[in-house]
Protein backbone atom coordinates (compact mmCIF):
# COMPACT_ATOMS: atom_id res chain seq x y z
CA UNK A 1 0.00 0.00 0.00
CA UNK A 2 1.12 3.73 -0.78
CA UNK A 3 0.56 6.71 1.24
CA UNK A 4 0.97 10.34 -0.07
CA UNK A 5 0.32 13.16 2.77
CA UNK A 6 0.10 16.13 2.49
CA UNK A 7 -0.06 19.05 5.22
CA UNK A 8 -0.51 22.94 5.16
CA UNK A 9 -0.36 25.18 8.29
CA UNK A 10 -0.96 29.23 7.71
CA UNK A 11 -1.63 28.75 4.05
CA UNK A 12 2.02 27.33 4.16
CA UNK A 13 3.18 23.84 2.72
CA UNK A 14 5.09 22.54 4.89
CA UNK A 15 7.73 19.96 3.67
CA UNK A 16 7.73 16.21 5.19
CA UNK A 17 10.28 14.25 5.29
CA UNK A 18 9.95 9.54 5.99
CA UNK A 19 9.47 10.28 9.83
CA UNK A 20 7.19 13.37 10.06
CA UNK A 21 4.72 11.61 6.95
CA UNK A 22 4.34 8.28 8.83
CA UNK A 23 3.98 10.17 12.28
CA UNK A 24 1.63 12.25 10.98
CA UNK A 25 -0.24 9.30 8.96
CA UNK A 26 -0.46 6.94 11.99
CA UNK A 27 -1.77 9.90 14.69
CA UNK A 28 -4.59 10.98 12.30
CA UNK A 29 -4.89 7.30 11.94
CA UNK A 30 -5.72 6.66 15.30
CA UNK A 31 -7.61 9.70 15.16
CA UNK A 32 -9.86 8.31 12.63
CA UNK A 33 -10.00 5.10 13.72
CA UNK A 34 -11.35 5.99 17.65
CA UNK A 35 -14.33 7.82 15.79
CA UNK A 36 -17.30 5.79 15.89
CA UNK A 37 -18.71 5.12 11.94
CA UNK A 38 -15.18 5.55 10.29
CA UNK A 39 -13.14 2.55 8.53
CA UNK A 40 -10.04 2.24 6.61
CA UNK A 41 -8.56 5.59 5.00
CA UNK A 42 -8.54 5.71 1.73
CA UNK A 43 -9.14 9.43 1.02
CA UNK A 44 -9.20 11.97 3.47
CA UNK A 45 -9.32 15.41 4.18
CA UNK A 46 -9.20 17.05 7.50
CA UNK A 47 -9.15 20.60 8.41
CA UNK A 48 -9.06 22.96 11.26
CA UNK A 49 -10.09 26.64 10.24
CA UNK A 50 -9.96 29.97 11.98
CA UNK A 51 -11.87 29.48 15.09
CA UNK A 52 -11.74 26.07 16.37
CA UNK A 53 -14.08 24.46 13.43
CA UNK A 54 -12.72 20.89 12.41
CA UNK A 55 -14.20 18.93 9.69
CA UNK A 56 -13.11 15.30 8.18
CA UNK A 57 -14.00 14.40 4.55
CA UNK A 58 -13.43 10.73 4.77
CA UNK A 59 -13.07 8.49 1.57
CA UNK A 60 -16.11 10.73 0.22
CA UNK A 61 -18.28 11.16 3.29
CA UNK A 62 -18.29 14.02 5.70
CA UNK A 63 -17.75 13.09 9.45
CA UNK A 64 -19.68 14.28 11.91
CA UNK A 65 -18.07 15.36 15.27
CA UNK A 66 -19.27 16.27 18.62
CA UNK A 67 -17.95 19.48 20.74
CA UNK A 68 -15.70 16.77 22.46
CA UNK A 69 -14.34 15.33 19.82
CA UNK A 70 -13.32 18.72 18.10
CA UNK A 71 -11.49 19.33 21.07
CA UNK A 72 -9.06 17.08 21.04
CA UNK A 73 -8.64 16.88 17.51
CA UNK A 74 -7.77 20.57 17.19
CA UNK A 75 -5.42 20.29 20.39
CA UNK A 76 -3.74 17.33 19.09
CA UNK A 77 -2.88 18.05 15.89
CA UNK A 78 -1.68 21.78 16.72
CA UNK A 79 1.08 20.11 19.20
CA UNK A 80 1.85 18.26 16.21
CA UNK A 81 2.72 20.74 14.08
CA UNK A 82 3.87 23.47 15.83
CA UNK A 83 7.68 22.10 15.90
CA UNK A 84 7.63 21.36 12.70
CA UNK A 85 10.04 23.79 10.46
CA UNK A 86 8.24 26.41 8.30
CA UNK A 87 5.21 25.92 10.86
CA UNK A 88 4.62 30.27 12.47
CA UNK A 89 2.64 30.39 15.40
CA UNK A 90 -0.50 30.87 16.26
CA UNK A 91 -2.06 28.40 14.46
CA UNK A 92 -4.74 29.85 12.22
CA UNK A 93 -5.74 26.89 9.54
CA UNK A 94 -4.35 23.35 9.04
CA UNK A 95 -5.10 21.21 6.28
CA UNK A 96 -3.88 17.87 5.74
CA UNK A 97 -4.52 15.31 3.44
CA UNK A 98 -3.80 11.42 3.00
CA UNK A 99 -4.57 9.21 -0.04
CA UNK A 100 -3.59 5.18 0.49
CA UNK A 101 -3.72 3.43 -2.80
């Protein structure tokens, strides 16, 4: 199986090297996976805009999410990012992407 992942912070690409694209793929993984509903990723699109909102386009599908749930999503994926090189603080929009093939 392939992977390709993609992830912009600020409107910025930021680059990914082997370690930061499989950490990155397995922690929205297990994101994914603890939501009740969702299977196996083969398309997805998660975002966190301006304000908190977080929304998950899985293999075609929207997700919905509880106040909970957005919660820890947003807080977990902004301590992921923010040491990542090219990532400027504060955190305003994240987008990130996965395709397995």
């Amino acid at each position: 199986m392939t992977k390709e992942v993609t992830l912009t912070v600020n409107e910025a690409s930021i680059k990914l090297d082997y370690f930061v694209e499989s950490y990155v793929d397995h922690v929205i993984g297990g994101i994914i996976g603890s939501l009740n509903g969702t299977g196996e990723i083969r398309d997805l699109e998660l975002t966190v805009e301006d304000g908190g909102r977080v929304k998950i386009h899985l293999n075609g599908e929207d997700v919905s999410l509880k106040p909970f749930p957005i919660l820890i999503i947003r807080q977990t994926l902004e301590g992921l990012v923010k040491p990542l090189k090219g990532v400027d603080a504060p955190l305003r929009t994240l987008r990130a992407t996965i395709k397995h093939t």
